[in-house]
C-alpha atoms as a PDB file:
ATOM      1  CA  UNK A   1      -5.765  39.709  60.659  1.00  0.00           C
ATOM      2  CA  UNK A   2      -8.258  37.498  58.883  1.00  0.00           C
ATOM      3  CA  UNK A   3      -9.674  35.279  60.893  1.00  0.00           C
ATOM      4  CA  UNK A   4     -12.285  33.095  58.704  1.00  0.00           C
ATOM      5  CA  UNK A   5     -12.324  29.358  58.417  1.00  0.00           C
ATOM      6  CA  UNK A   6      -9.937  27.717  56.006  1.00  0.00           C
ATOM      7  CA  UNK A   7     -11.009  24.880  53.667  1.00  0.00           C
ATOM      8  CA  UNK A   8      -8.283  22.624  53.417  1.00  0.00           C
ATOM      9  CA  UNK A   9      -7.710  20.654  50.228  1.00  0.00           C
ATOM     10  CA  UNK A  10      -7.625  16.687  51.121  1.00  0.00           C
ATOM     11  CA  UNK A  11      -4.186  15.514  50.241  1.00  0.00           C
ATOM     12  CA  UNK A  12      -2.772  14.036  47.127  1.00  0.00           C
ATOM     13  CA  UNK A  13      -2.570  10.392  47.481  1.00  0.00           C
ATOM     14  CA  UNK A  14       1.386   9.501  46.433  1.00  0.00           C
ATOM     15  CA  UNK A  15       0.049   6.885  43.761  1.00  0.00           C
ATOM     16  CA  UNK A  16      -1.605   9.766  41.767  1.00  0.00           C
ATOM     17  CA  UNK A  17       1.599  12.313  42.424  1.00  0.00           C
ATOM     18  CA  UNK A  18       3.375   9.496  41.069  1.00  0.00           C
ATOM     19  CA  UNK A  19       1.215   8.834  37.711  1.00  0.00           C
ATOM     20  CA  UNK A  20       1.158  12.583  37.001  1.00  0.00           C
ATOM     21  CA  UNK A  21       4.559  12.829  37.259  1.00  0.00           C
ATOM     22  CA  UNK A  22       5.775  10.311  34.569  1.00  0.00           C
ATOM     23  CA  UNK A  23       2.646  11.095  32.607  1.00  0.00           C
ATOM     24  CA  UNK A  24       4.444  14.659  31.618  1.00  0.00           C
ATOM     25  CA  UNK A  25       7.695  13.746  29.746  1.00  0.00           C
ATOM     26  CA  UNK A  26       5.984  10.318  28.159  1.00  0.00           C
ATOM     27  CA  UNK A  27       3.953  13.062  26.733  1.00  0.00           C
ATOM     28  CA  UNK A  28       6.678  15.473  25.950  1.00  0.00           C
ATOM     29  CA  UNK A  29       8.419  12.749  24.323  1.00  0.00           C
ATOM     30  CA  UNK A  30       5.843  11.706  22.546  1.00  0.00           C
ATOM     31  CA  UNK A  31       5.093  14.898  20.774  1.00  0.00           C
ATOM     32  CA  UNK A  32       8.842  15.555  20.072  1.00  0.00           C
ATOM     33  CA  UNK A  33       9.150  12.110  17.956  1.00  0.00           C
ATOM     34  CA  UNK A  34       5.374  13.254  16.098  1.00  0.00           C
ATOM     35  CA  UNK A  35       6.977  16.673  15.303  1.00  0.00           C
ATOM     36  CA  UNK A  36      10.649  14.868  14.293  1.00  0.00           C
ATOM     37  CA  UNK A  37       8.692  12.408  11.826  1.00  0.00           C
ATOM     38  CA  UNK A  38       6.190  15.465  10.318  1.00  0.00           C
ATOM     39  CA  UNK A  39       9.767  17.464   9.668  1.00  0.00           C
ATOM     40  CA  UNK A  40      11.619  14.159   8.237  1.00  0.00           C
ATOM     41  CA  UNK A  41       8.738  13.171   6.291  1.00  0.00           C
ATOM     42  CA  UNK A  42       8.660  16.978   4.739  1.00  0.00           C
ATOM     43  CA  UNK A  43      12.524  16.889   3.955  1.00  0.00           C
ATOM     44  CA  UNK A  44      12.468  13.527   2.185  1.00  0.00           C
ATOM     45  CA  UNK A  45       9.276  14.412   0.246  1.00  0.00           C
ATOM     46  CA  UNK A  46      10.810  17.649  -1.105  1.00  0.00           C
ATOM     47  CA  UNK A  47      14.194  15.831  -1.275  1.00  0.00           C
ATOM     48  CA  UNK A  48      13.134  13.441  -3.885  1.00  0.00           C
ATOM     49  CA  UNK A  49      13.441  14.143  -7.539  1.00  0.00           C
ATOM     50  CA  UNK A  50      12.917  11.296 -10.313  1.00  0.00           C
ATOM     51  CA  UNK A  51      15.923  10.133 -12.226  1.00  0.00           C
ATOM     52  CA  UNK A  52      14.315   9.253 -16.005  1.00  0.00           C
ATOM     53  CA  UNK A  53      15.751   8.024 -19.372  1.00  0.00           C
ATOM     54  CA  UNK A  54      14.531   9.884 -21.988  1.00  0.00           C
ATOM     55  CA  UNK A  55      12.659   6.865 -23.081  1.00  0.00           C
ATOM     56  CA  UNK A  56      10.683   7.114 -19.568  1.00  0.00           C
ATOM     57  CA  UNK A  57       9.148  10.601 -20.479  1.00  0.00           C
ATOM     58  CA  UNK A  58       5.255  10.370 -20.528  1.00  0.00           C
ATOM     59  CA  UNK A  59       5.495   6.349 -19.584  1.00  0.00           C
ATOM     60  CA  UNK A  60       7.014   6.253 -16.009  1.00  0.00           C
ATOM     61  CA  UNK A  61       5.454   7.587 -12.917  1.00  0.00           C
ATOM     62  CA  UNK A  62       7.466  10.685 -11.709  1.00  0.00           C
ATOM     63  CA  UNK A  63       8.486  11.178 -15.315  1.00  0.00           C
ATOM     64  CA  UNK A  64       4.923  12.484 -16.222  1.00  0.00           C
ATOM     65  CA  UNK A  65       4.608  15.941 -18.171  1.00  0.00           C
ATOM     66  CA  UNK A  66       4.766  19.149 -15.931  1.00  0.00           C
ATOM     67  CA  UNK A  67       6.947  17.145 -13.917  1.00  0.00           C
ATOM     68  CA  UNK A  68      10.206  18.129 -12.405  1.00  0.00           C
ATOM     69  CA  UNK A  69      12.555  15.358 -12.749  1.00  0.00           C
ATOM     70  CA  UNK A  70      16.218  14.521 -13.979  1.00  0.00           C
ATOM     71  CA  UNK A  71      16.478  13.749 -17.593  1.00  0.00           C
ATOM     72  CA  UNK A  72      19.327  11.159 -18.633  1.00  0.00           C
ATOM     73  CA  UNK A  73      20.449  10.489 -22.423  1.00  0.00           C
ATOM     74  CA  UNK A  74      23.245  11.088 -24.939  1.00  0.00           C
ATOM     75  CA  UNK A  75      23.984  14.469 -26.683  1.00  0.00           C
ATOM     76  CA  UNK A  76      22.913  14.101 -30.376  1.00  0.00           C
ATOM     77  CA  UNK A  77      24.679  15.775 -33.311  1.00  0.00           C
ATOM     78  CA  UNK A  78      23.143  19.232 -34.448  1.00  0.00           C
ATOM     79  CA  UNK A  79      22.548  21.493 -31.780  1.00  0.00           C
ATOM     80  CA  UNK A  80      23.248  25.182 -31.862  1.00  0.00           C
ATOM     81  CA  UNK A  81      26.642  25.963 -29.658  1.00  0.00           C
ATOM     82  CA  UNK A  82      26.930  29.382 -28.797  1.00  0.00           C
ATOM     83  CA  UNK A  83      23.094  30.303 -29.137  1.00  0.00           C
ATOM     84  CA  UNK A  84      20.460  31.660 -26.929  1.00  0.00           C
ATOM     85  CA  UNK A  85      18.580  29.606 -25.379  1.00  0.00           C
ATOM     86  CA  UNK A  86      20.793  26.148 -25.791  1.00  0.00           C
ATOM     87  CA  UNK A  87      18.876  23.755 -27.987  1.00  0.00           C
ATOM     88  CA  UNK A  88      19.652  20.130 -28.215  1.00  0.00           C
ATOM     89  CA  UNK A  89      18.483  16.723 -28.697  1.00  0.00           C
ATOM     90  CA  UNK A  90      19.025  13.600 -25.919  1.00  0.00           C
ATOM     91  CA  UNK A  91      18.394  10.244 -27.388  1.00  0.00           C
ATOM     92  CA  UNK A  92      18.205   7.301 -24.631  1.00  0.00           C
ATOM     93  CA  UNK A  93      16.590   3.854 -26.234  1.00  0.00           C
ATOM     94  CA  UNK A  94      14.464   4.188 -29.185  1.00  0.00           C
ATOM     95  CA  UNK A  95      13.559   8.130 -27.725  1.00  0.00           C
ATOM     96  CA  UNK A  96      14.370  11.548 -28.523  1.00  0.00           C
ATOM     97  CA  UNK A  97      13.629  14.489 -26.485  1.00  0.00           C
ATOM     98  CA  UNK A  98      14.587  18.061 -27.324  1.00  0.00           C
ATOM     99  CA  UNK A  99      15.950  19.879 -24.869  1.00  0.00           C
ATOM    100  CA  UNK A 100      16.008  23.564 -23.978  1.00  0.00           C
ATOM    101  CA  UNK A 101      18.159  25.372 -21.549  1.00  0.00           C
ATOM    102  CA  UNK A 102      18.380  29.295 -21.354  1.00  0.00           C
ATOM    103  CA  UNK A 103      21.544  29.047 -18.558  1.00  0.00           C
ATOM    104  CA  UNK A 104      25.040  29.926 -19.054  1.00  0.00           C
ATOM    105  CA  UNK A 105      26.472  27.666 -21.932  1.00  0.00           C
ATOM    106  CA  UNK A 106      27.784  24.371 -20.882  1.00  0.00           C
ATOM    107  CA  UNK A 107      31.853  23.962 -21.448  1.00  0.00           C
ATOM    108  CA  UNK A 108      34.580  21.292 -21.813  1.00  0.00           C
ATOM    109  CA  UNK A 109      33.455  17.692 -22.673  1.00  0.00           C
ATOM    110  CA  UNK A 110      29.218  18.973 -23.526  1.00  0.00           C
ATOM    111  CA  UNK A 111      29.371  17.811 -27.121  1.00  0.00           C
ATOM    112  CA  UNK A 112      27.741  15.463 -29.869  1.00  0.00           C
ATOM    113  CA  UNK A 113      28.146  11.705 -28.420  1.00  0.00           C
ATOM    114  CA  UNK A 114      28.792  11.995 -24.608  1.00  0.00           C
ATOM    115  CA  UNK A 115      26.022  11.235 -21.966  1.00  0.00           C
ATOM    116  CA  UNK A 116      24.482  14.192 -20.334  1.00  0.00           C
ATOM    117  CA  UNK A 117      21.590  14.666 -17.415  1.00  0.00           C
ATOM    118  CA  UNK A 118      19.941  17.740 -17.535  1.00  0.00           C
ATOM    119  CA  UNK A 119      17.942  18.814 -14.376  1.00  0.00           C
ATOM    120  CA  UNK A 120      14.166  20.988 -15.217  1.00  0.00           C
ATOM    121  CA  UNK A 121      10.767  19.931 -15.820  1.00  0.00           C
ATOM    122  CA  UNK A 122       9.118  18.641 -18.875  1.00  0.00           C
ATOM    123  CA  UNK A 123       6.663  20.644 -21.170  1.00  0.00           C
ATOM    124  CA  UNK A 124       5.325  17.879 -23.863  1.00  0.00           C
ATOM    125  CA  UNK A 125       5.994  13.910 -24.342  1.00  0.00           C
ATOM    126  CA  UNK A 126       9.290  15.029 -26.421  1.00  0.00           C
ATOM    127  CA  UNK A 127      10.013  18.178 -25.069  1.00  0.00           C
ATOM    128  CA  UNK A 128      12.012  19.631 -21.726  1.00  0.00           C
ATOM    129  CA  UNK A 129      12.989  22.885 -20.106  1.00  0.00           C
ATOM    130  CA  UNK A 130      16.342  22.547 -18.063  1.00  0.00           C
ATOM    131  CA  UNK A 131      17.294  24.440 -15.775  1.00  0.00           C
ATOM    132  CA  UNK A 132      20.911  22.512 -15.174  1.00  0.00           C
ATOM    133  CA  UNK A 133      23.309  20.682 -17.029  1.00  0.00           C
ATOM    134  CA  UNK A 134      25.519  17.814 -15.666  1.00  0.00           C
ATOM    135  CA  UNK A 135      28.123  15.575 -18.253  1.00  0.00           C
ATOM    136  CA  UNK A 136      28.041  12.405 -17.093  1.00  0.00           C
ATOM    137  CA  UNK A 137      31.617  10.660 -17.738  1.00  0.00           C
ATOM    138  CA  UNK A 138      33.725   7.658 -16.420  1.00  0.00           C
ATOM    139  CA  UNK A 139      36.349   7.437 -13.474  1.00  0.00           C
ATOM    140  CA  UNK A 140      39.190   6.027 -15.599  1.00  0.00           C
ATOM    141  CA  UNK A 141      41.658   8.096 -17.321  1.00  0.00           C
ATOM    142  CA  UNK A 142      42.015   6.829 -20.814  1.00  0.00           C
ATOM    143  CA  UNK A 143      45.357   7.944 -22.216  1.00  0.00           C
ATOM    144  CA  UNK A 144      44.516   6.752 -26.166  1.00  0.00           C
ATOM    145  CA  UNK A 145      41.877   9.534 -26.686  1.00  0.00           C
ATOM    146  CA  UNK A 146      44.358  12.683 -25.043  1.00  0.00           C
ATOM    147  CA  UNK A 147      42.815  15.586 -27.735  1.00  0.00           C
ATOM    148  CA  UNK A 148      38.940  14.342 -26.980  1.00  0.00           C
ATOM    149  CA  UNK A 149      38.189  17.413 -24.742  1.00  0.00           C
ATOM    150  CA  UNK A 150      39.677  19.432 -27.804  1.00  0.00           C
ATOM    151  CA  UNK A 151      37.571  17.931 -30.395  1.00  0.00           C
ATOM    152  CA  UNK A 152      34.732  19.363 -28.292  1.00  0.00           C
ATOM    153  CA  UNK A 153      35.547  23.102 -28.640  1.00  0.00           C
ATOM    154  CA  UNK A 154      33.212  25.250 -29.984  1.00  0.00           C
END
């Protein structure tokens, strides 16, 4: 049996216990809402992808070249249907860009004359690389113009 002298620790006064107690989830909380605002802040800055006419290219920030962004304009006559990669022009404004997209070809309304947005990065001040294409159309049926999916066949 050990019989040495003990040192006994003073005692805690309650008003310390007390501040160490709420001091632990203040701080817990705390570094939850620093880690919840580092991941938000990472989602919304990866999130975000610039929405440019094709009059913007080279003039608007986000729309710089090397830049991935979303390109908006209207299909011009002339491109080459049915070829490897997809070449074609979209004019927005006074501005042409050519566009080039190696993906699967682009059916029903994609033709000469209907607004597109094509998703990718651009590689010069009047040239881009898609990697998507989207036809942009209206909401309203429009019964006068039934064969204009037709007219866009290959």
């Amino acid at each position: 049996m050990d019989l040495s002298p003990r040192t006994v620790t003073p005692p805690v006064p309650p008003a310390a216990r007390r501040r160490r107690r709420r001091l632990g989830p203040a701080v817990f909380l705390a570094l939850l809402l620093i880690a919840g605002a580092v991941i938000l802040f990472q989602f919304l800055s990866s999130a975000s992808e610039f929405f440019c006419n094709a009059d913007e290219v080279g003039h608007k920030t986000g729309c710089e070249v090397g830049k991935s962004f979303r390109l908006q304009g209207t299909v011009q006559p002339g491109y080459n249907r049915g070829e490897q990669p997809l070449m074609f022009d979209l004019a927005y404004g006074a501005a042409t860009v050519r566009v080039t997209y190696d993906g699967t070809a682009p059916s029903g309304i994609f033709c000469a004359g209907i607004p597109a947005v094509v998703e990718g990065h651009s590689t010069g001040a009047t040239t881009f690389s898609a990697t998507n294409i989207l036809v942009k159309h209206t909401e309203q049926y429009e019964a006068a113009n039934p064969d204009r999916v037709k007219d866009c066949g290959p």
